[in-house]
PDB file of N, CA and C in Angstrom:
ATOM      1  N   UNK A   1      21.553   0.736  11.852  1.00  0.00           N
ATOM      2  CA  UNK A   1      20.921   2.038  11.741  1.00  0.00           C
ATOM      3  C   UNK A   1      21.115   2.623  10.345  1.00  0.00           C
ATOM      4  N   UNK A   2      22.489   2.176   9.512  1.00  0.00           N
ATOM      5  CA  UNK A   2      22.652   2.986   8.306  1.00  0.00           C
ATOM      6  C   UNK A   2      21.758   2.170   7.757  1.00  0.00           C
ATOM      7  N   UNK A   3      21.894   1.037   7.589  1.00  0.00           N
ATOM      8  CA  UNK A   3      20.930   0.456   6.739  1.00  0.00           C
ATOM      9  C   UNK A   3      19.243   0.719   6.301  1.00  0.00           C
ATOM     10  N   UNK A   4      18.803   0.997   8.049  1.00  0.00           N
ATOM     11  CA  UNK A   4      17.398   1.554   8.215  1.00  0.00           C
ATOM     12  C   UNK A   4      17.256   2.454   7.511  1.00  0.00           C
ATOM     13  N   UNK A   5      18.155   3.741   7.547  1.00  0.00           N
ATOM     14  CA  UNK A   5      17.792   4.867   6.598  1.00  0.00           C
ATOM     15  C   UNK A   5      18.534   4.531   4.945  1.00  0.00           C
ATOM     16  N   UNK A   6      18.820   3.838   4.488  1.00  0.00           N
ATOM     17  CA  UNK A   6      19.029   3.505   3.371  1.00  0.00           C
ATOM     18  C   UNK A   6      17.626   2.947   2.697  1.00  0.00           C
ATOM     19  N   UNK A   7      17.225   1.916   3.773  1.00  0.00           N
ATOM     20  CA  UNK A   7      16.253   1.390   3.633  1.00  0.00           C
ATOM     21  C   UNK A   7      14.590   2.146   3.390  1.00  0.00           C
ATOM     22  N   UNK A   8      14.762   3.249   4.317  1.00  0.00           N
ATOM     23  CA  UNK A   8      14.154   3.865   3.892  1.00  0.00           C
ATOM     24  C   UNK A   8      13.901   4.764   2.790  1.00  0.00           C
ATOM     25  N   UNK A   9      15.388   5.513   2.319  1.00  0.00           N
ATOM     26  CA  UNK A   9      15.599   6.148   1.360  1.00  0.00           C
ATOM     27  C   UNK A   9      15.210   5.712   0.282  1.00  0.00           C
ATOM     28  N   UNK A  10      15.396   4.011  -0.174  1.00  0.00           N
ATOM     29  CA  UNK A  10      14.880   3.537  -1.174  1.00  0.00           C
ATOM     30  C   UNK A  10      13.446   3.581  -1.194  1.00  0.00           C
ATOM     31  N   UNK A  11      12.567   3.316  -0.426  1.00  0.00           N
ATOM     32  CA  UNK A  11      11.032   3.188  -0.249  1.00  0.00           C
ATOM     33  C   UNK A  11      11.056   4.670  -1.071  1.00  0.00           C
ATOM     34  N   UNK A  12      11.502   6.115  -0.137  1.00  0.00           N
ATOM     35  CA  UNK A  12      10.890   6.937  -0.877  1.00  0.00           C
ATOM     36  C   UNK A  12      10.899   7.121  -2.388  1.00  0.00           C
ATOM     37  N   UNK A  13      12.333   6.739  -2.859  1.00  0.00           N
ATOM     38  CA  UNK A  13      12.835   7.071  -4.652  1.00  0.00           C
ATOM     39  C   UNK A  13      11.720   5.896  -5.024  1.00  0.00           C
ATOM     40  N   UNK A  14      11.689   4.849  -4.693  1.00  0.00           N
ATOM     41  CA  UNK A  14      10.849   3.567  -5.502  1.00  0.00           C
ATOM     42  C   UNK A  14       9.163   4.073  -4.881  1.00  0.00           C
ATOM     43  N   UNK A  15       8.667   4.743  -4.109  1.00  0.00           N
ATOM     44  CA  UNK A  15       7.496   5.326  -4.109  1.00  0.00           C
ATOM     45  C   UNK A  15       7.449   6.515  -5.143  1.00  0.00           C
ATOM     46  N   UNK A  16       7.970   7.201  -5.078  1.00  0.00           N
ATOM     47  CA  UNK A  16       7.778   8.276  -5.637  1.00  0.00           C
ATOM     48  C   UNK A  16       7.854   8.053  -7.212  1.00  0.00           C
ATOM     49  N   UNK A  17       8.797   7.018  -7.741  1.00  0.00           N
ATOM     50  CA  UNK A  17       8.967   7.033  -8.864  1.00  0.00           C
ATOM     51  C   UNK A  17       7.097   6.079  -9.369  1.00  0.00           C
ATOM     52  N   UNK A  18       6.479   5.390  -8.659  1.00  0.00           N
ATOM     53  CA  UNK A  18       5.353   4.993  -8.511  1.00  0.00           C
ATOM     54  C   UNK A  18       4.383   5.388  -8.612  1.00  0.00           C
ATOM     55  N   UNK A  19       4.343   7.024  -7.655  1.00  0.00           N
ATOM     56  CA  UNK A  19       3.395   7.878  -7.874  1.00  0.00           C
ATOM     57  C   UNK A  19       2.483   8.177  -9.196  1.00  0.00           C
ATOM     58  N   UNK A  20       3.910   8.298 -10.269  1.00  0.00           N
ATOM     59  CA  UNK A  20       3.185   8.619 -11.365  1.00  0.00           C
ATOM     60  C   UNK A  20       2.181   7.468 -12.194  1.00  0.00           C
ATOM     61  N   UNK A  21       2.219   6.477 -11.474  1.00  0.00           N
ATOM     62  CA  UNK A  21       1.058   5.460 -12.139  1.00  0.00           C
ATOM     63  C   UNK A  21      -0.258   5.625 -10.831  1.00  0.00           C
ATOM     64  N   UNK A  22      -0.527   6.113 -10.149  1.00  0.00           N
ATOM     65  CA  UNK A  22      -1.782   5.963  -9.619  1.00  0.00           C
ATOM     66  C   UNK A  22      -1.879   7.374  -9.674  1.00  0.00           C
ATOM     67  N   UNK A  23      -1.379   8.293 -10.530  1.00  0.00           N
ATOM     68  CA  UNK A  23      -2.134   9.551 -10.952  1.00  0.00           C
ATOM     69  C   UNK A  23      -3.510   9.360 -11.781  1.00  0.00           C
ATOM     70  N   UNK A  24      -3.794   8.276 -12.077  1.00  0.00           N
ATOM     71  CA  UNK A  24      -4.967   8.090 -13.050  1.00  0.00           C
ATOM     72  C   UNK A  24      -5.674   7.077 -11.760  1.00  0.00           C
ATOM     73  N   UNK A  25      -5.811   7.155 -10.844  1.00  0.00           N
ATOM     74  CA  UNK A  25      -6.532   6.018 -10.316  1.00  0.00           C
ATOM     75  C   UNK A  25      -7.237   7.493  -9.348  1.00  0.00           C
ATOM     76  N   UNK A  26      -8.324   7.347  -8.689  1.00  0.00           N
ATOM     77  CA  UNK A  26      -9.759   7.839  -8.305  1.00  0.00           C
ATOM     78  C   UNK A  26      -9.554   7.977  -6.784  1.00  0.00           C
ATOM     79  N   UNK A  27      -9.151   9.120  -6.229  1.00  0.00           N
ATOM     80  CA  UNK A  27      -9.698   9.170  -4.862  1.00  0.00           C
ATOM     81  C   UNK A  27      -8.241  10.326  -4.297  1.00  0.00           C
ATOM     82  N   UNK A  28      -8.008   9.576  -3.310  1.00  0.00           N
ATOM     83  CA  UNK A  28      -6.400  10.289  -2.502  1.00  0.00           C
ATOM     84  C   UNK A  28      -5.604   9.294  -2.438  1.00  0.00           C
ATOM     85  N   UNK A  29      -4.762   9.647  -3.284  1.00  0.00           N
ATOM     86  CA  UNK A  29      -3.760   8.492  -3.701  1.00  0.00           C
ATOM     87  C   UNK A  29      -2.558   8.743  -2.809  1.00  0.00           C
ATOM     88  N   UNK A  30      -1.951  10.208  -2.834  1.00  0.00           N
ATOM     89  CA  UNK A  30      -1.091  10.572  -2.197  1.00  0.00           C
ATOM     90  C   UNK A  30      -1.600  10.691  -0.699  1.00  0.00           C
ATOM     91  N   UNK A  31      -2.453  10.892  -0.014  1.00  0.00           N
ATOM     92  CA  UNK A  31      -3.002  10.471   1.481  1.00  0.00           C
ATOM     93  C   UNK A  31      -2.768   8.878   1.404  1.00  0.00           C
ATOM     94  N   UNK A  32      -3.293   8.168   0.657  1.00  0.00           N
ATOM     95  CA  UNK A  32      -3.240   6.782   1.145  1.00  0.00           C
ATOM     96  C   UNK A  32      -1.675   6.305   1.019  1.00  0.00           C
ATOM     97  N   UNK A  33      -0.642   7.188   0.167  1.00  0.00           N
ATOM     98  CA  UNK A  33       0.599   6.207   0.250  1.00  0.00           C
ATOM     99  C   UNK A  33       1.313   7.165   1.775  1.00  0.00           C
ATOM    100  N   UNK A  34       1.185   8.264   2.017  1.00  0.00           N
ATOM    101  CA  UNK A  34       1.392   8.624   2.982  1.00  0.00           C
ATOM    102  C   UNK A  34       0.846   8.427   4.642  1.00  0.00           C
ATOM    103  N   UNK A  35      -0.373   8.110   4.647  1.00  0.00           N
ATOM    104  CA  UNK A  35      -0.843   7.479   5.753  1.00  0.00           C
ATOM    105  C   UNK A  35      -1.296   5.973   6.163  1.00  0.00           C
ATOM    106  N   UNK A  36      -1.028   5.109   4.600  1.00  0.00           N
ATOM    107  CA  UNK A  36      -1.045   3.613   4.705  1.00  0.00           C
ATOM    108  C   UNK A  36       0.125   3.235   5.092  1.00  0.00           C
ATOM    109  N   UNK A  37       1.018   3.832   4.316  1.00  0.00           N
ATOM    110  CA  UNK A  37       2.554   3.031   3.934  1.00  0.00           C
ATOM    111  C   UNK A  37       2.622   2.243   4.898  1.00  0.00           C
ATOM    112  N   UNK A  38       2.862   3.043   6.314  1.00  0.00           N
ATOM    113  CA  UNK A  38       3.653   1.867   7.415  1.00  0.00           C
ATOM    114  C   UNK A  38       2.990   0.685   7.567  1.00  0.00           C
ATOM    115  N   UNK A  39       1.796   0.851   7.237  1.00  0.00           N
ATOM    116  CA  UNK A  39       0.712  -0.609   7.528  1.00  0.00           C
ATOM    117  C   UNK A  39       0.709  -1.990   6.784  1.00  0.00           C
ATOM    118  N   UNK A  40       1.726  -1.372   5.571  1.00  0.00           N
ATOM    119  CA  UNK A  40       1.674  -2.402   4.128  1.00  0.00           C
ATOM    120  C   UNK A  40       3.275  -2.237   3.662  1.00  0.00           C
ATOM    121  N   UNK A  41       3.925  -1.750   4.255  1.00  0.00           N
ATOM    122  CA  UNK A  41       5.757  -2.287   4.011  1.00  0.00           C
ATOM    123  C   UNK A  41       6.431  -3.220   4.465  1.00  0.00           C
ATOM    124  N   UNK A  42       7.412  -3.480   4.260  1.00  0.00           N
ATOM    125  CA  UNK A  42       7.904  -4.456   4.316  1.00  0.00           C
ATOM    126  C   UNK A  42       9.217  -4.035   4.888  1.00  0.00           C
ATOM    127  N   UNK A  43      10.105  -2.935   4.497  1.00  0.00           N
ATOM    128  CA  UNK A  43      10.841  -2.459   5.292  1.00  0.00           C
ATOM    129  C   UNK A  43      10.061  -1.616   6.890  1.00  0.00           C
ATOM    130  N   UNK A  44      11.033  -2.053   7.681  1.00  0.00           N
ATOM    131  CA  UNK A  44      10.780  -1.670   9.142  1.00  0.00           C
ATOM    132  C   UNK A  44       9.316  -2.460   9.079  1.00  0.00           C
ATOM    133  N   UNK A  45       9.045  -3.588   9.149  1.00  0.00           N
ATOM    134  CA  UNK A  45       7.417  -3.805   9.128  1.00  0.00           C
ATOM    135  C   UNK A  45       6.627  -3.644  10.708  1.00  0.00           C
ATOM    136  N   UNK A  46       5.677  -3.124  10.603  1.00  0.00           N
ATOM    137  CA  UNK A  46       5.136  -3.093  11.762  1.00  0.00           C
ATOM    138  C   UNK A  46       3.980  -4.263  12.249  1.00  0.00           C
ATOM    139  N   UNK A  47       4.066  -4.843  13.633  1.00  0.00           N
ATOM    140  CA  UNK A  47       3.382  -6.287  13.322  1.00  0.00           C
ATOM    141  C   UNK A  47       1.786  -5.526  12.554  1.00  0.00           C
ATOM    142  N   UNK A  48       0.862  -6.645  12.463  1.00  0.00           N
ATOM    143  CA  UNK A  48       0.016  -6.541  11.811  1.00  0.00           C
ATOM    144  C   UNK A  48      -1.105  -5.732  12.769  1.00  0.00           C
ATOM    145  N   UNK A  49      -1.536  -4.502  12.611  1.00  0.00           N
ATOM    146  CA  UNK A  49      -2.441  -3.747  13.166  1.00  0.00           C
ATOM    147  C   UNK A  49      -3.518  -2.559  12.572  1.00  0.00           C
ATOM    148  N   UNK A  50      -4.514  -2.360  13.320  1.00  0.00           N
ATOM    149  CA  UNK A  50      -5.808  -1.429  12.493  1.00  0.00           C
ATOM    150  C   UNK A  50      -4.735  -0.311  12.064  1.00  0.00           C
ATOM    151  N   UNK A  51      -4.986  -0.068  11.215  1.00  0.00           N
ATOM    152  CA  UNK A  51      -5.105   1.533  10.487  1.00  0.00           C
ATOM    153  C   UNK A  51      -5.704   2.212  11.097  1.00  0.00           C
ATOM    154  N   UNK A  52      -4.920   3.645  10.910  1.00  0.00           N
ATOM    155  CA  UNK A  52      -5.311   4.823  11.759  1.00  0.00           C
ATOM    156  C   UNK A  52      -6.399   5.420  11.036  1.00  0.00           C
ATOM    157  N   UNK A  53      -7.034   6.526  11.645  1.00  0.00           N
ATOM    158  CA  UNK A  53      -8.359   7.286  10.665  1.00  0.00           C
ATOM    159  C   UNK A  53      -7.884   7.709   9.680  1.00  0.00           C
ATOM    160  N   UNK A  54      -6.772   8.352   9.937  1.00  0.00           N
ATOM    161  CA  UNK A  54      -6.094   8.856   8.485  1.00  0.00           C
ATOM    162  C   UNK A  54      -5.815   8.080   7.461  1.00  0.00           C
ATOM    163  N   UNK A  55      -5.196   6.737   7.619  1.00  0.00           N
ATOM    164  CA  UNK A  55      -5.245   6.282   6.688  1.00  0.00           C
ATOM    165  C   UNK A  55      -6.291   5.315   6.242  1.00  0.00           C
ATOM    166  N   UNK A  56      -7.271   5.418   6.715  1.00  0.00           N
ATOM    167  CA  UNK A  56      -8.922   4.642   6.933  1.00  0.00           C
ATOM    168  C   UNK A  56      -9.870   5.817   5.895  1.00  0.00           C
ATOM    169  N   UNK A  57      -9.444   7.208   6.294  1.00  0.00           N
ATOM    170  CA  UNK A  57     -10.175   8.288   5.819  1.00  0.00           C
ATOM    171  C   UNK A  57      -9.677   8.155   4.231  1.00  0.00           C
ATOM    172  N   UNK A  58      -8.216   7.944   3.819  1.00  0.00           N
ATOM    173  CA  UNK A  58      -7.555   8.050   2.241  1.00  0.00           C
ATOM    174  C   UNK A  58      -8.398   7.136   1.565  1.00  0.00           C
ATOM    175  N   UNK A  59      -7.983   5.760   2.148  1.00  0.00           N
ATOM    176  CA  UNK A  59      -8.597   4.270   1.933  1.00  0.00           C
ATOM    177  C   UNK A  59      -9.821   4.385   1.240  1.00  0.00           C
ATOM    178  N   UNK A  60     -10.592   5.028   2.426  1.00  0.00           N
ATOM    179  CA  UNK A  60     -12.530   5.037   1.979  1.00  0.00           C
ATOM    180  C   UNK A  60     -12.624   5.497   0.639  1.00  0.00           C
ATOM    181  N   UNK A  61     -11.805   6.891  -0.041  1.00  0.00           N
ATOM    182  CA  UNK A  61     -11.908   7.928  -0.705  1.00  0.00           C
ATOM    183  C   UNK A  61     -11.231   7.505  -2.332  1.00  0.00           C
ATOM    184  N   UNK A  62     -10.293   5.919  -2.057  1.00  0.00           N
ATOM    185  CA  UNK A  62      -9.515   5.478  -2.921  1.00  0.00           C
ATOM    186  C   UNK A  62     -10.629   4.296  -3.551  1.00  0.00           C
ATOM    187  N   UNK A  63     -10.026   4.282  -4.767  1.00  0.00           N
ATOM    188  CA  UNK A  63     -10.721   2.475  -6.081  1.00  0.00           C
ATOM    189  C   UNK A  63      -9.532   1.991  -5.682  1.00  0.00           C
ATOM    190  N   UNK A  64      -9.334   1.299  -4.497  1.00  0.00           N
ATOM    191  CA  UNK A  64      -8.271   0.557  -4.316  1.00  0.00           C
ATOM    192  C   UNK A  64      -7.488  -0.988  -5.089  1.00  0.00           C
ATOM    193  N   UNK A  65      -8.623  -1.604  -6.150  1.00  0.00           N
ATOM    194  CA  UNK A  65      -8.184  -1.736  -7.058  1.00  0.00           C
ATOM    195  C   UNK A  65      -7.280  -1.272  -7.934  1.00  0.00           C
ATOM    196  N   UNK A  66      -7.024  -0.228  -8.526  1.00  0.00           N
ATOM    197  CA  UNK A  66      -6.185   0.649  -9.136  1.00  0.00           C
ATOM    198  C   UNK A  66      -4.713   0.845  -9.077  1.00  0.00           C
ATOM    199  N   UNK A  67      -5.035   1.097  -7.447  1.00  0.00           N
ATOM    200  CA  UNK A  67      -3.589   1.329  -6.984  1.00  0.00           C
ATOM    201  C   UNK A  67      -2.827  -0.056  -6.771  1.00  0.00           C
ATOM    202  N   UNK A  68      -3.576  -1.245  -6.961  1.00  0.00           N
ATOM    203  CA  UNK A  68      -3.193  -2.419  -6.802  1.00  0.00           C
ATOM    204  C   UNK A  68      -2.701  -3.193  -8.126  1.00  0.00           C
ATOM    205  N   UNK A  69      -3.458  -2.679  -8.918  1.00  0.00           N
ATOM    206  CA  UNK A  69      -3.214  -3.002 -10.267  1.00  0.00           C
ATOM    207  C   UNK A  69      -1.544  -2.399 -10.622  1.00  0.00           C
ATOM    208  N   UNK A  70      -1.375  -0.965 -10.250  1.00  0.00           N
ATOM    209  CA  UNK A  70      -0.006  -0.630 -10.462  1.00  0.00           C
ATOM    210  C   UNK A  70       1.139  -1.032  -9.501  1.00  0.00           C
ATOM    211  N   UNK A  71       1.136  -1.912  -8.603  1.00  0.00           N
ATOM    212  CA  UNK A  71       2.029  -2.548  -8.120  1.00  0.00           C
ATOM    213  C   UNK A  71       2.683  -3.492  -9.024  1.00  0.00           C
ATOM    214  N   UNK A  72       4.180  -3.000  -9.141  1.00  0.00           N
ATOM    215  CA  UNK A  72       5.013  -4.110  -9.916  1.00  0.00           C
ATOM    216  C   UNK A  72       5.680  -4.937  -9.043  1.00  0.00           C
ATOM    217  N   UNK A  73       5.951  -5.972 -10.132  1.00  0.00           N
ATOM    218  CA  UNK A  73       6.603  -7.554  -8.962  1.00  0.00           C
ATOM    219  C   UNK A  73       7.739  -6.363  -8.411  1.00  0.00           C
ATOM    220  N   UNK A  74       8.743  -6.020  -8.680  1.00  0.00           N
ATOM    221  CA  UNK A  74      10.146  -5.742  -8.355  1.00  0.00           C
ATOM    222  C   UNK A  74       9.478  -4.256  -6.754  1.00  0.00           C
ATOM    223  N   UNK A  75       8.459  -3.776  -6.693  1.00  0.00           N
ATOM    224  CA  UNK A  75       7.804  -3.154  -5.655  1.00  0.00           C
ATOM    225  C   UNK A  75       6.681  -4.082  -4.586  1.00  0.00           C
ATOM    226  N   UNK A  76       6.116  -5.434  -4.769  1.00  0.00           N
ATOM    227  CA  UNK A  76       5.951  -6.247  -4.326  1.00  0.00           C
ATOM    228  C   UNK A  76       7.513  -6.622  -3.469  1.00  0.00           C
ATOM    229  N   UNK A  77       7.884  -7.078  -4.675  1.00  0.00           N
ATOM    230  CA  UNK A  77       9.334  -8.261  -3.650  1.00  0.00           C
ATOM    231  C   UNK A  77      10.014  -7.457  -2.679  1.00  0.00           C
ATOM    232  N   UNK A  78       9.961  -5.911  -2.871  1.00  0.00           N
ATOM    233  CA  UNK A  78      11.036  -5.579  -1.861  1.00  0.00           C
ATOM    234  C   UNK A  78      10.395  -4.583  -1.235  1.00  0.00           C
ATOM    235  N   UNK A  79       9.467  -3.990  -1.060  1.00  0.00           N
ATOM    236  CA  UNK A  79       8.789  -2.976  -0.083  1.00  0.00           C
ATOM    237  C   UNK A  79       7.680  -3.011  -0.097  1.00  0.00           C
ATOM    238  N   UNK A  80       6.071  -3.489  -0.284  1.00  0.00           N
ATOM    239  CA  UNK A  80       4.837  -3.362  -0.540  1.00  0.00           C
ATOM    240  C   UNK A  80       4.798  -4.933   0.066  1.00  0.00           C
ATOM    241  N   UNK A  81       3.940  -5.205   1.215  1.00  0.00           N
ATOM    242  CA  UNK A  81       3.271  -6.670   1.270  1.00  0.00           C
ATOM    243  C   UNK A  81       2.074  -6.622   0.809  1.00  0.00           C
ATOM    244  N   UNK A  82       1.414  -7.108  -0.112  1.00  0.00           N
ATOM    245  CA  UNK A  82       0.148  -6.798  -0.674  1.00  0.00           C
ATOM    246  C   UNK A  82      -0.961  -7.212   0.148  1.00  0.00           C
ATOM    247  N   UNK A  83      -0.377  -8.350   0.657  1.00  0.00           N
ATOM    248  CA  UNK A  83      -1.643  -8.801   1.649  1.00  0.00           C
ATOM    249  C   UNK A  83      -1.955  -8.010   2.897  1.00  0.00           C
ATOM    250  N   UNK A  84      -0.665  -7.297   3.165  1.00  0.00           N
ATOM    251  CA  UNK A  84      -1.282  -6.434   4.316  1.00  0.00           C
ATOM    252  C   UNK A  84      -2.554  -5.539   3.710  1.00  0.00           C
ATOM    253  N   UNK A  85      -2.313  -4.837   2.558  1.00  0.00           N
ATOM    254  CA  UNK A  85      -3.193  -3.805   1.331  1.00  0.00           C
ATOM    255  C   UNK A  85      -4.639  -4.383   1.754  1.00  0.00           C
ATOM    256  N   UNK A  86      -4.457  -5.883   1.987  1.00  0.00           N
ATOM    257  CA  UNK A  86      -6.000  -6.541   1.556  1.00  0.00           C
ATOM    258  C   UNK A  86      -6.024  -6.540   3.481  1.00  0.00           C
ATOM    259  N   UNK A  87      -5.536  -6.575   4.402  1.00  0.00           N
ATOM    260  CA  UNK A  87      -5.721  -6.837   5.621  1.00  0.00           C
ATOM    261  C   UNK A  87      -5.917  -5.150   6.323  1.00  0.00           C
ATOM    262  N   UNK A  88      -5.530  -4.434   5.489  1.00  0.00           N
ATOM    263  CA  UNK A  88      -5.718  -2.636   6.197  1.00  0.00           C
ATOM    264  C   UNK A  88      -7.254  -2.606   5.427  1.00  0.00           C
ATOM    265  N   UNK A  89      -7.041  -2.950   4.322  1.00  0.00           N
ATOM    266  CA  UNK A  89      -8.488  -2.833   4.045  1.00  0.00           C
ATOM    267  C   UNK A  89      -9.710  -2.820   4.366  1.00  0.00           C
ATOM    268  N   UNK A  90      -9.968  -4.139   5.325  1.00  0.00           N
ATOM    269  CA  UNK A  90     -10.439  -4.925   6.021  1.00  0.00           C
ATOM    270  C   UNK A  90     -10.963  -4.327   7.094  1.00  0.00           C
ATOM    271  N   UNK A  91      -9.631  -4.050   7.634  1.00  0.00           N
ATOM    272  CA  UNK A  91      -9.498  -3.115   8.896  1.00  0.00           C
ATOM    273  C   UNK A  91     -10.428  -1.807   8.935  1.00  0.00           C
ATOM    274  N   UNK A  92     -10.506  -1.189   7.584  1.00  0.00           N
ATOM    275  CA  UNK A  92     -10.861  -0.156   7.440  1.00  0.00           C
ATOM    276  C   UNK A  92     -12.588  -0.273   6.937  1.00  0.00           C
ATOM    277  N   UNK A  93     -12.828  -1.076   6.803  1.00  0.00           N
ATOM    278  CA  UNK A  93     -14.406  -1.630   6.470  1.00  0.00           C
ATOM    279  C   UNK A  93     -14.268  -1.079   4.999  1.00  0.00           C
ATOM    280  N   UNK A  94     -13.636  -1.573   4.162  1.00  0.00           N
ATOM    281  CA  UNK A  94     -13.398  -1.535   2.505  1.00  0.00           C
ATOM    282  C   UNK A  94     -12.777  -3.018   2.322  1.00  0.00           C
ATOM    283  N   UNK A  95     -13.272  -4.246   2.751  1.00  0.00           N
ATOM    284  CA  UNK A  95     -12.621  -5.525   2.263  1.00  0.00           C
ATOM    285  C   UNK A  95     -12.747  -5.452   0.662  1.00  0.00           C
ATOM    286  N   UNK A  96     -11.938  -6.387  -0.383  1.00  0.00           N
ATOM    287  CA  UNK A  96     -11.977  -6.093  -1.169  1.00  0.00           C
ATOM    288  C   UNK A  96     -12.599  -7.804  -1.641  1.00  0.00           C
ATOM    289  N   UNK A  97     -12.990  -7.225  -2.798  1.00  0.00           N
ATOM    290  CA  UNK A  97     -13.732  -8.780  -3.353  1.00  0.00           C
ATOM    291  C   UNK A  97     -13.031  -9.755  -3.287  1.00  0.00           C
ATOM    292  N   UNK A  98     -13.527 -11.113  -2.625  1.00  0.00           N
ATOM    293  CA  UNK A  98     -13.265 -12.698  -3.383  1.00  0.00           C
ATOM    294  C   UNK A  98     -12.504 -12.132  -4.537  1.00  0.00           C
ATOM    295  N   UNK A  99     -11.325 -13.118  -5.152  1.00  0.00           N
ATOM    296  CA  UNK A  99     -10.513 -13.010  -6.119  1.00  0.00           C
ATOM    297  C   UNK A  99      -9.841 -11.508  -6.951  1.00  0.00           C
ATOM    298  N   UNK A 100     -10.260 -10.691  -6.062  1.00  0.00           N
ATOM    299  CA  UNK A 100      -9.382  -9.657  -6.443  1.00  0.00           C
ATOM    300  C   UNK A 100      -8.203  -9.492  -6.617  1.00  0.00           C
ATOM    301  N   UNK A 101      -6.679  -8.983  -7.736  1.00  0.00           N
ATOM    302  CA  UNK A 101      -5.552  -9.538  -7.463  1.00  0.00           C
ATOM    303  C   UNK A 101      -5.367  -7.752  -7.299  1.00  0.00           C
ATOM    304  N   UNK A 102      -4.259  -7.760  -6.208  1.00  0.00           N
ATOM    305  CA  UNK A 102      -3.284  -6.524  -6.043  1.00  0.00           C
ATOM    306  C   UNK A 102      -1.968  -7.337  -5.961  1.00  0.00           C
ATOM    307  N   UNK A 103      -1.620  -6.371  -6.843  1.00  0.00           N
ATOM    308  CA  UNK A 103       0.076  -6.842  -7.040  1.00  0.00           C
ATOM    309  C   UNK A 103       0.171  -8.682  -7.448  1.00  0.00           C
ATOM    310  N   UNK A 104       0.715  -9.603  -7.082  1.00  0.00           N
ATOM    311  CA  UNK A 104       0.661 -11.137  -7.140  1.00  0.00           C
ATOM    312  C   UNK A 104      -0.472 -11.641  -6.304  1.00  0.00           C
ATOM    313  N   UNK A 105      -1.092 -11.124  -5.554  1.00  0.00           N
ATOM    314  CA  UNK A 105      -1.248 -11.399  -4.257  1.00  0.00           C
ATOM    315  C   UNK A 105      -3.120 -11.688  -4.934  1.00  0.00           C
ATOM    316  N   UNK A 106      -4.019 -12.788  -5.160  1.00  0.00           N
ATOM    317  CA  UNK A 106      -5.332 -12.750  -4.977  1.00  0.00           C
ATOM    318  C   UNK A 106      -5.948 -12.960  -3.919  1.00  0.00           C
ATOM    319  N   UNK A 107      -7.174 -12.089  -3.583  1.00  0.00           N
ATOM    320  CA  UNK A 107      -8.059 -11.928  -2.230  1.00  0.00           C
ATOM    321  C   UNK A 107      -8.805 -13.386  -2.517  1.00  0.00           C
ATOM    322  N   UNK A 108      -8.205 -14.349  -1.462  1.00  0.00           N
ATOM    323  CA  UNK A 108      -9.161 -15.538  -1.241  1.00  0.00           C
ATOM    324  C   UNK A 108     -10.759 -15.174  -0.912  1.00  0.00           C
TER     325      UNK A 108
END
């Protein structure tokens, strides 16, 4: 249990310190890290499932490119699965192009 909220604690300082690179990216950035997150972490992961409207509604409104582009390896390796990014996407009827890269991760 301590760990969980440690675990979490870090997501928020390593999100937040994040924030300030998708201030230049196009849409609701702060809706999509607040109503995606659980769909695309890696701590506490939840199995693989649709996105809610809310975070379907951020999604639509986001260049989700962008926010993918500012994913660093060291936010990849330990809290962000990118491929979920490309599988909520999906979910949300915003697939993203053949060979698109977010974070390491390219859209086959």
């Amino acid at each position: 249990m301590v760990s969980t909220i440690f675990a979490v604690i870090g997501l928020l300082c390593s999100m937040s310190n994040n924030l300030m690179e998708l201030q230049g990216c196009q849409g609701d950035m702060m809706g999509l890290v607040t109503n995606c997150m659980m769909y695309v972490q890696k701590v506490l992961p939840l199995p693989n499932m649709n996105a809610s409207k809310a975070c379907c509604n951020a999604l639509n409104t986001a260049d989700i490119p962008c926010p993918c582009h500012g994913i660093s390896g060291q936010l990849e390796q330990t809290i962000i699965d990118t491929a979920k990014i490309v599988s909520v996407a999906e979910s949300c009827g915003k697939p993203l192009a053949h060979g698109t890269q977010c974070g390491n991760f390219i859209v086959p």
